[in-house]
N, C-alpha and C. Protein backbone atom coordinates (compact mmCIF):
# COMPACT_ATOMS: atom_id res chain seq x y z
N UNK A 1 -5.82 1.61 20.54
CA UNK A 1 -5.94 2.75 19.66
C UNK A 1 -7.42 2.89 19.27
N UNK A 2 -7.75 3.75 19.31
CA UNK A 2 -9.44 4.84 18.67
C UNK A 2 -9.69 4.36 17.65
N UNK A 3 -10.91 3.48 17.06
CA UNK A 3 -10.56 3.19 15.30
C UNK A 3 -10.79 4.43 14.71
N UNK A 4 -11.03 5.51 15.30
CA UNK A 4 -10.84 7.06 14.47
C UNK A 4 -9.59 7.03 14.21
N UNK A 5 -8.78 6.95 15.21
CA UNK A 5 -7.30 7.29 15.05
C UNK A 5 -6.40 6.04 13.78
N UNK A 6 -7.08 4.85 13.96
CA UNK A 6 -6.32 3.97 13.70
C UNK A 6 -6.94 4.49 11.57
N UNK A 7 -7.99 4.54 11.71
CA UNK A 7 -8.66 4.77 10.39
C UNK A 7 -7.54 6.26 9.82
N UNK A 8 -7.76 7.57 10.47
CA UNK A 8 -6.94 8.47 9.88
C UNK A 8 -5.60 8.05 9.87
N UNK A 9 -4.82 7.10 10.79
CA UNK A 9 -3.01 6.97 10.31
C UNK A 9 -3.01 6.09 8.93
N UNK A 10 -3.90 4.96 8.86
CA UNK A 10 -3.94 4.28 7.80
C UNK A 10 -4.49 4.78 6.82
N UNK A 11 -5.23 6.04 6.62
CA UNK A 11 -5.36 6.75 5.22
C UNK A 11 -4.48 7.52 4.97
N UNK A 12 -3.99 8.36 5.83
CA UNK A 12 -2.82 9.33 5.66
C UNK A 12 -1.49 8.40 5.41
N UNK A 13 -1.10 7.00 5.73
CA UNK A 13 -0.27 6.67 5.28
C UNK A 13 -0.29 6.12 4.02
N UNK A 14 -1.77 5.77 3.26
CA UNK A 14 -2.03 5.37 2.03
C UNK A 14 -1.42 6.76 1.08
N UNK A 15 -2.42 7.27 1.27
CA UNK A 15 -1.82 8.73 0.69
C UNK A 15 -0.34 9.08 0.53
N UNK A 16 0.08 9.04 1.54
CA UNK A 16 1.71 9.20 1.72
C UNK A 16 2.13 8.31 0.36
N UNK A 17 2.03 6.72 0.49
CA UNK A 17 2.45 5.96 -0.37
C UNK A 17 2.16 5.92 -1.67
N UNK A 18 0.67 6.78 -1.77
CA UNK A 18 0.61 6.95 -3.18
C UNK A 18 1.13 7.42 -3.56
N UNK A 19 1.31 9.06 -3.53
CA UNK A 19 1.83 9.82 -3.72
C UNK A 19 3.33 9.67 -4.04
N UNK A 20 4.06 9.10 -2.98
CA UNK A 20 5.44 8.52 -3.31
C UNK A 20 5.22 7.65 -4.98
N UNK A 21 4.16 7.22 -5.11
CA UNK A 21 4.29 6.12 -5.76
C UNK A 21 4.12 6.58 -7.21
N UNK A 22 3.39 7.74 -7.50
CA UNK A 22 2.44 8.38 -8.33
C UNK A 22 4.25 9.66 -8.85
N UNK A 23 4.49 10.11 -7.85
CA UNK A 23 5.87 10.85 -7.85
C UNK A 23 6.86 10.06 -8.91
N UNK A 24 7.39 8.77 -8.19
CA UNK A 24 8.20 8.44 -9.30
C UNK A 24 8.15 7.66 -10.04
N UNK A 25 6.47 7.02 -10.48
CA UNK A 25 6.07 7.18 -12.05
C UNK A 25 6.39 8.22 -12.70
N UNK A 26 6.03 9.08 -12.40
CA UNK A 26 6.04 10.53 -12.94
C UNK A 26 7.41 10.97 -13.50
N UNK A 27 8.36 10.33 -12.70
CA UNK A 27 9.57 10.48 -12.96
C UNK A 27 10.67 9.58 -13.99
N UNK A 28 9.97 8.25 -13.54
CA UNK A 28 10.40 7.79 -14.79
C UNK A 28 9.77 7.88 -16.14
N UNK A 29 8.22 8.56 -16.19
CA UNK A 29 8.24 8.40 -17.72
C UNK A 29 8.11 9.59 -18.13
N UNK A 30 9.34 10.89 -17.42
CA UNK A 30 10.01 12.08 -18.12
C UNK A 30 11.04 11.30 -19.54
N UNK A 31 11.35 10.05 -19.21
CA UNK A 31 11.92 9.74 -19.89
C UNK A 31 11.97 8.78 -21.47
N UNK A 32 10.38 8.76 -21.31
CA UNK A 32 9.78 8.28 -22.36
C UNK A 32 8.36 7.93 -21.63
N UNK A 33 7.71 7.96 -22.93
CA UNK A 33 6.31 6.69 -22.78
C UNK A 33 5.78 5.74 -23.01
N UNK A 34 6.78 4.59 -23.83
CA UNK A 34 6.80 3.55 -24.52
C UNK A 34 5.94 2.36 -23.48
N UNK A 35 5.86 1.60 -23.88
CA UNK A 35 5.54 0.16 -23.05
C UNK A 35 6.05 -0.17 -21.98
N UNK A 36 7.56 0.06 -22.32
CA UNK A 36 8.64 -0.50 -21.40
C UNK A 36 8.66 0.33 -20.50
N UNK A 37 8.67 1.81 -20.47
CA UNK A 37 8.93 2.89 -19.48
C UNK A 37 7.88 3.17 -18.93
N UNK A 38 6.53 2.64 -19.27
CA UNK A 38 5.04 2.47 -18.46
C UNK A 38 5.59 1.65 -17.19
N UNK A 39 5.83 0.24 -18.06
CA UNK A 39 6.22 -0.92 -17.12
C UNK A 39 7.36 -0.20 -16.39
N UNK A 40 7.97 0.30 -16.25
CA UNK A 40 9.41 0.50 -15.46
C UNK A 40 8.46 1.20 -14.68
N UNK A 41 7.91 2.30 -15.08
CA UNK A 41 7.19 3.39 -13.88
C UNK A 41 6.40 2.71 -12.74
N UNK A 42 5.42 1.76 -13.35
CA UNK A 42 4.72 1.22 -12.70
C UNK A 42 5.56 0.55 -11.46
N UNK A 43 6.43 -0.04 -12.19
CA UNK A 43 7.60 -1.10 -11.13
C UNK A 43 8.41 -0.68 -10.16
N UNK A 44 8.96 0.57 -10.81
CA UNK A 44 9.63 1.65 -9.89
C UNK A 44 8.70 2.72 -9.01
N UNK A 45 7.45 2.67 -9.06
CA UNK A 45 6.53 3.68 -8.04
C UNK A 45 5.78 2.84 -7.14
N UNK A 46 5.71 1.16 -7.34
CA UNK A 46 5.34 0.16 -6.38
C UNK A 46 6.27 -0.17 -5.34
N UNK A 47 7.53 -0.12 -5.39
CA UNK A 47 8.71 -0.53 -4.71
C UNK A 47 8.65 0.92 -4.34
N UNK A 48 9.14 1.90 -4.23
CA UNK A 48 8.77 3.24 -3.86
C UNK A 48 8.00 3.34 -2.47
N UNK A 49 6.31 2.88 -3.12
CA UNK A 49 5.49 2.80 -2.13
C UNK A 49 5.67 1.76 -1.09
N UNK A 50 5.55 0.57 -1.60
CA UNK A 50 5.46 -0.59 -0.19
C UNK A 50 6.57 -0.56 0.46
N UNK A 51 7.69 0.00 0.23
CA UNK A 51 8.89 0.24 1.57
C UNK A 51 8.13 1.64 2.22
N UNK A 52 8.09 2.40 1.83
CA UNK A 52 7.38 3.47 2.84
C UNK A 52 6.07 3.34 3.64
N UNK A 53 5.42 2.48 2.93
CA UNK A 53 4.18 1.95 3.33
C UNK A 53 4.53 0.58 4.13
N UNK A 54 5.59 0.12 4.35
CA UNK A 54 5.61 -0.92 5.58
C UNK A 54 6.34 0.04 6.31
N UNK A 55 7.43 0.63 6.49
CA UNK A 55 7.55 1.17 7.57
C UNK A 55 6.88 1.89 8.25
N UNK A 56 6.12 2.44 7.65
CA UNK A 56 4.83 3.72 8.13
C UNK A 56 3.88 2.73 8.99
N UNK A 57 3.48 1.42 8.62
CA UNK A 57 2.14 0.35 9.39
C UNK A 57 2.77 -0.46 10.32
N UNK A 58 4.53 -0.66 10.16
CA UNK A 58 4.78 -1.32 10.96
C UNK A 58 4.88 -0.58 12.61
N UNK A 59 5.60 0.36 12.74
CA UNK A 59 5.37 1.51 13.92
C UNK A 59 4.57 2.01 13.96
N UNK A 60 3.43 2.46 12.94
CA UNK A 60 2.36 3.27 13.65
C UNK A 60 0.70 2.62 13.37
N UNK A 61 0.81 1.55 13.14
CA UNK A 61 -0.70 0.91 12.90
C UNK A 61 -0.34 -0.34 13.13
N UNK A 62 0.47 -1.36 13.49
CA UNK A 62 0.70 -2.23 14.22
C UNK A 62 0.94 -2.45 15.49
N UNK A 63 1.85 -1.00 15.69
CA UNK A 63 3.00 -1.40 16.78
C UNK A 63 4.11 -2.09 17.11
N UNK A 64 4.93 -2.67 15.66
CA UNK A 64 5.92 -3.31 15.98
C UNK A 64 7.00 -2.78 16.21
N UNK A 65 8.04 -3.25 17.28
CA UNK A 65 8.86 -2.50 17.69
C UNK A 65 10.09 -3.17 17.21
N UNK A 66 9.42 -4.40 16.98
CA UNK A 66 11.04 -5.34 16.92
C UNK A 66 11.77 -5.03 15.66
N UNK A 67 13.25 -5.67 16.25
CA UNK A 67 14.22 -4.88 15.44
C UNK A 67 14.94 -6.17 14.69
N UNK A 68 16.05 -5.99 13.73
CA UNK A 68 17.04 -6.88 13.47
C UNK A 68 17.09 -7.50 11.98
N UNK A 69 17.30 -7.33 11.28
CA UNK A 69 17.86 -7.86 10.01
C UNK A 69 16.72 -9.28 9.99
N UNK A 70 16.70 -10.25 10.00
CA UNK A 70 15.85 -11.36 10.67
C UNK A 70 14.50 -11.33 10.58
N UNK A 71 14.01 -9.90 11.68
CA UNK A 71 12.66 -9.65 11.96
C UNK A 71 11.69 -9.10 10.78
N UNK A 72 12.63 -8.04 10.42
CA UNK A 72 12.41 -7.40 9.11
C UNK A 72 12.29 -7.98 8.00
N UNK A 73 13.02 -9.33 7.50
CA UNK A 73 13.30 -9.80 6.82
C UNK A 73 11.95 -11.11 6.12
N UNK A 74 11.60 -11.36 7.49
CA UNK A 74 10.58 -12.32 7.61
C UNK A 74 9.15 -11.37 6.99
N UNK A 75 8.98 -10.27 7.94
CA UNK A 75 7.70 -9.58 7.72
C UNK A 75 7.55 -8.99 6.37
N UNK A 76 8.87 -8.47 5.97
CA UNK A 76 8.67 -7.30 4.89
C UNK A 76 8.59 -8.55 3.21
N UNK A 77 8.70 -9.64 3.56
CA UNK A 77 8.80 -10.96 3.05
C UNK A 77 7.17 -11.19 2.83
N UNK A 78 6.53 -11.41 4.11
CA UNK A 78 5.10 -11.73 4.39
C UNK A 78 4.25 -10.32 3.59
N UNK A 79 4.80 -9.17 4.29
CA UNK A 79 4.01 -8.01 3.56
C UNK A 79 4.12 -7.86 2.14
N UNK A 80 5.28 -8.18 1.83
CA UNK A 80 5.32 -7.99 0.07
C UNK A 80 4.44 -9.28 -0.61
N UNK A 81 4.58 -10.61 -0.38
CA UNK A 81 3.60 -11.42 -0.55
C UNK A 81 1.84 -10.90 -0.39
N UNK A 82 1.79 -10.44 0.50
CA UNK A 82 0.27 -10.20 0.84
C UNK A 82 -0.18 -8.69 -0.10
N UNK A 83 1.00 -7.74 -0.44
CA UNK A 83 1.13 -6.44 -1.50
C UNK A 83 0.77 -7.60 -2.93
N UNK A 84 0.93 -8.86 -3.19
CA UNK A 84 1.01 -9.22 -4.37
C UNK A 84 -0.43 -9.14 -4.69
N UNK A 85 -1.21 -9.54 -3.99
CA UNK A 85 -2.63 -9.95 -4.29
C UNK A 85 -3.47 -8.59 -4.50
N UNK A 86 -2.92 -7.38 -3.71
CA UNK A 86 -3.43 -6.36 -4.00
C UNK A 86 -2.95 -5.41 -4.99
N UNK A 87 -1.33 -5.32 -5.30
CA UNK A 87 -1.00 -5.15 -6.38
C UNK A 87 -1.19 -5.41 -7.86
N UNK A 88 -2.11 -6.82 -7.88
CA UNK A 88 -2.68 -7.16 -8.82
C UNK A 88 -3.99 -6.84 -9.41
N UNK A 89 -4.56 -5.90 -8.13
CA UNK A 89 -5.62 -4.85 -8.20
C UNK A 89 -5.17 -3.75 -9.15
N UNK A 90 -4.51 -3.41 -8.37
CA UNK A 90 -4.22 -2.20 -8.44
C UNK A 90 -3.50 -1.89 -10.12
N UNK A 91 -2.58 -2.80 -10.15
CA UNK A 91 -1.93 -2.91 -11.78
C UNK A 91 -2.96 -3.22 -12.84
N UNK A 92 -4.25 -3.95 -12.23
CA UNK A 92 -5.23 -4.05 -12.74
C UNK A 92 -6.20 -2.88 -13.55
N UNK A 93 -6.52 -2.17 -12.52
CA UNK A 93 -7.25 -0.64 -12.73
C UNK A 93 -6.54 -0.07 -13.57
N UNK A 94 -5.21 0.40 -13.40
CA UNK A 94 -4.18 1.36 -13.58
C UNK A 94 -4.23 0.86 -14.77
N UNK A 95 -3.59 -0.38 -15.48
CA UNK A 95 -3.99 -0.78 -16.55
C UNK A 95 -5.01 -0.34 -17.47
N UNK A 96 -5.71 -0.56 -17.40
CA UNK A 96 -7.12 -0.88 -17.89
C UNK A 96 -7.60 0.86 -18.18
N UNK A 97 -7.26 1.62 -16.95
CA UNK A 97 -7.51 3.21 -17.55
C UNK A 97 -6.51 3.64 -18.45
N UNK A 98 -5.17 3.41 -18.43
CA UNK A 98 -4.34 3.57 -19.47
C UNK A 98 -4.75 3.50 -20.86
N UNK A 99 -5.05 2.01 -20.55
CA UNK A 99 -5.64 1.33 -22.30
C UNK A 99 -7.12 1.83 -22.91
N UNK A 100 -7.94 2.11 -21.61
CA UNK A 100 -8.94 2.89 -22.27
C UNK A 100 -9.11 4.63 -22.75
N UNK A 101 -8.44 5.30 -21.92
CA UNK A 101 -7.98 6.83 -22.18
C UNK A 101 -7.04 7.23 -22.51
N UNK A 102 -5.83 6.65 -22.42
CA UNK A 102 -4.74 7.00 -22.82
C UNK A 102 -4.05 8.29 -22.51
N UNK A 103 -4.78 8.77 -21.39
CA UNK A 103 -3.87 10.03 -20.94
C UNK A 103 -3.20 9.76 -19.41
N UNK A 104 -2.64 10.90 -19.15
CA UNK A 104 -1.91 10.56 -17.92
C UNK A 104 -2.75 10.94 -16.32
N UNK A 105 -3.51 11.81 -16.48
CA UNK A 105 -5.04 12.05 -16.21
C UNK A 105 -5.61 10.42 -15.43
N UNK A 106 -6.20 10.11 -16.57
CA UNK A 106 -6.81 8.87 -15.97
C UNK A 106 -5.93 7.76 -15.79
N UNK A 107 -5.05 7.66 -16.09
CA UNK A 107 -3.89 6.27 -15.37
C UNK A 107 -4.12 6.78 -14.35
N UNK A 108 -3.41 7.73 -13.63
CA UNK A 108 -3.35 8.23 -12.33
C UNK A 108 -5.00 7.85 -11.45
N UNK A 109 -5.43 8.55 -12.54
CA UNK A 109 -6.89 7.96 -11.57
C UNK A 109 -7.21 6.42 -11.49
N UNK A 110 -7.07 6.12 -12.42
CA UNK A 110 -7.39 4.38 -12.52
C UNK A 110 -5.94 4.04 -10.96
N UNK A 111 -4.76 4.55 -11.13
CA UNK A 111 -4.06 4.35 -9.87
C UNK A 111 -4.24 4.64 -8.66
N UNK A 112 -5.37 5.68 -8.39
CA UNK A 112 -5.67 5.64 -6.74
C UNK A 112 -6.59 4.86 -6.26
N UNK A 113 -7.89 4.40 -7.44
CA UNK A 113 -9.16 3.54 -7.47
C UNK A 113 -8.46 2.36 -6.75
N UNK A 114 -7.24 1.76 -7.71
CA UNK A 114 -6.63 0.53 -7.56
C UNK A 114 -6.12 0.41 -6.61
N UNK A 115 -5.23 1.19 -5.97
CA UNK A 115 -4.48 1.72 -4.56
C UNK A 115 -5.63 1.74 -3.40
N UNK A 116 -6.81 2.44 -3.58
CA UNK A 116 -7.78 2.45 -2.43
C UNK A 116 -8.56 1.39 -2.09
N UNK A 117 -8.48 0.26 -3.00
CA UNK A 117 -9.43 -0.99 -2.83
C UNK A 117 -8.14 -1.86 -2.53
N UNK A 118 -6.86 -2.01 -2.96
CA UNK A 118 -5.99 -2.74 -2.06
C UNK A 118 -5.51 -2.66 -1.29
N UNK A 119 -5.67 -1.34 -0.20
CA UNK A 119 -5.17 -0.58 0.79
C UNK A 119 -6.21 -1.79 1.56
N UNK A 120 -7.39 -1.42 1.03
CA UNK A 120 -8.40 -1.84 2.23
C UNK A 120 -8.04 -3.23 2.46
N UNK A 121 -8.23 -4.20 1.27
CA UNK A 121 -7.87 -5.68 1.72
C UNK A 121 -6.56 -5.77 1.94
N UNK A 122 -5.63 -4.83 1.99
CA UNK A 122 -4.10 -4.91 2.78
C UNK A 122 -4.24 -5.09 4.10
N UNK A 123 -4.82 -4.02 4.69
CA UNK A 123 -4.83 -3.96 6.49
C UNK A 123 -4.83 -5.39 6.62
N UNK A 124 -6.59 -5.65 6.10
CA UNK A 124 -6.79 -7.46 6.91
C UNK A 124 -5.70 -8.30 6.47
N UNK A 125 -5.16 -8.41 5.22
CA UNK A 125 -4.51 -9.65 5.32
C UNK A 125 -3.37 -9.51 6.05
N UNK A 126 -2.95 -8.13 5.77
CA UNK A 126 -1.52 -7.85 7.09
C UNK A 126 -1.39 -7.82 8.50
N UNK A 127 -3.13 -7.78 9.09
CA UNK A 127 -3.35 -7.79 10.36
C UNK A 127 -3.34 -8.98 10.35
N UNK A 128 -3.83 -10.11 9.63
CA UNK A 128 -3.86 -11.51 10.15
C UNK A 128 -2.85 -12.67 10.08
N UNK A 129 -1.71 -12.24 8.84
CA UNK A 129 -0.50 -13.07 8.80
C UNK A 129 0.78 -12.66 8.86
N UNK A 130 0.52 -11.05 8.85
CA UNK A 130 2.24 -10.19 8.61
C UNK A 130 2.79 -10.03 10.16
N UNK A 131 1.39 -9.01 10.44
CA UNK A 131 1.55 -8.52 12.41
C UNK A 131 1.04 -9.09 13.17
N UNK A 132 0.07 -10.22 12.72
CA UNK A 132 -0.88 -10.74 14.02
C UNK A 132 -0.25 -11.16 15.39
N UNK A 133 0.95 -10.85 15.91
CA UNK A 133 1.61 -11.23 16.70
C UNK A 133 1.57 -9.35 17.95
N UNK A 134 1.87 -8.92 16.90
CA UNK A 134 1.68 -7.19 17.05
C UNK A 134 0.47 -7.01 17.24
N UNK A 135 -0.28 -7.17 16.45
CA UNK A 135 -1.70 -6.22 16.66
C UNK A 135 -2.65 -6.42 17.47
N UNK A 136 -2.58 -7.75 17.98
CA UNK A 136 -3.60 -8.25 18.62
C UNK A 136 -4.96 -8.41 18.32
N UNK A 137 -5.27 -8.42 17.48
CA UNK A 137 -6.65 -8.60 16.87
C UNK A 137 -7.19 -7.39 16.09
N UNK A 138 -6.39 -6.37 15.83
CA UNK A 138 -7.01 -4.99 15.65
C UNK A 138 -7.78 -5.10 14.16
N UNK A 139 -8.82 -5.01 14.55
CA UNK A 139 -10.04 -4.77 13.60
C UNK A 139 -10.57 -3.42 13.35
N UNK A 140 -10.32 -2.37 11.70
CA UNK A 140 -10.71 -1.28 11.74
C UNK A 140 -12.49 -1.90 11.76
N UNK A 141 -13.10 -2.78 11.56
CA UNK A 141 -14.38 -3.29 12.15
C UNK A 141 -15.16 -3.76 12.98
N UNK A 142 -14.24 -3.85 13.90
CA UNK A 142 -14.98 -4.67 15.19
C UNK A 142 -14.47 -3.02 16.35
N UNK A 143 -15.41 -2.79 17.07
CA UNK A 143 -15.33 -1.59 17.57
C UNK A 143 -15.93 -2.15 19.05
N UNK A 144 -15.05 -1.81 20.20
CA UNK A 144 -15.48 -2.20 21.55
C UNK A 144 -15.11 -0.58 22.02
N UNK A 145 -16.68 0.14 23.03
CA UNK A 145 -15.96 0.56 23.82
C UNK A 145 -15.45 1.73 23.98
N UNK A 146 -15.34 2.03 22.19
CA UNK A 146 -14.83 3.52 21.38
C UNK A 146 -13.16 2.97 21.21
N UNK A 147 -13.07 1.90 21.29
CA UNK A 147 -11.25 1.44 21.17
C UNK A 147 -11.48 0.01 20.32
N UNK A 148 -10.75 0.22 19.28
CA UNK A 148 -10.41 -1.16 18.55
C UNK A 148 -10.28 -2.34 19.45
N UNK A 149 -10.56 -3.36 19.12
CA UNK A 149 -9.62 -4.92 19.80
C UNK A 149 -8.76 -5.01 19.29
């Protein structure tokens, strides 16, 4: 794959997942804005995202084809582990603009900051312990050729 190509599926699928993710925050705190219904939003628009956001990297920025209760089970295991370290970004930012502005405005923004800097250290750690079996080395940095390795 083109790292043009491989760069636009993996932003357009960030996006995708934000958005999913940003959606039903949005949705749960129609129902209040307390502490708890922050925390629920937050909890309920992360789970949201990283199921749409592994299926989206596993077929179209990995290449994995394999199938089975098992296969899935293992990776989406490995990917949610490796979502922890960047999720902790990301809950980080999102945080932190909440508590400093207090509108819904800048959470959101503090949530894509946080989302776009764990997107990035997502690929690598998912290229090197989730798919490395799949990807074969694919580096959106190492460029041979006009084609990824």
């Amino acid at each position: 794959m083109r790292l043009r190509t491989l760069v636009l599926r993996y932003a357009t699928f960030a996006v995708i997942a934000t958005l999913a993710n940003l959606a039903t925050q949005r949705i749960v705190l129609q129902y209040g804005n307390s502490g708890l219904y922050f925390a629920g939003a937050i909890g309920a628009g992360t789970a949201v995202g990283l199921v749409i956001k592994y299926l989206l990297d596993k077929r179209w920025i990995f290449h994995d084809f394999e199938t089975g209760l098992r296969n899935h089970g293992r990776k989406f295991s490995r990917y949610t582990a490796m979502g922890l370290i960047t999720t902790a970004i990301f809950w980080g930012i999102e945080t932190a603009f909440w508590l400093i502005w207090q509108t819904d405005l800048m959470r959101e923004l503090g949530a894509v900051i946080g989302l776009s800097i764990g997107y990035v250290l997502k690929y690598q750690l998912d290229r090197r312990f989730v798919f490395s079996t799949c990807s074969k080395g694919d580096s959106i940095f190492k460029l041979y050729r006009g084609r990824v390795r």
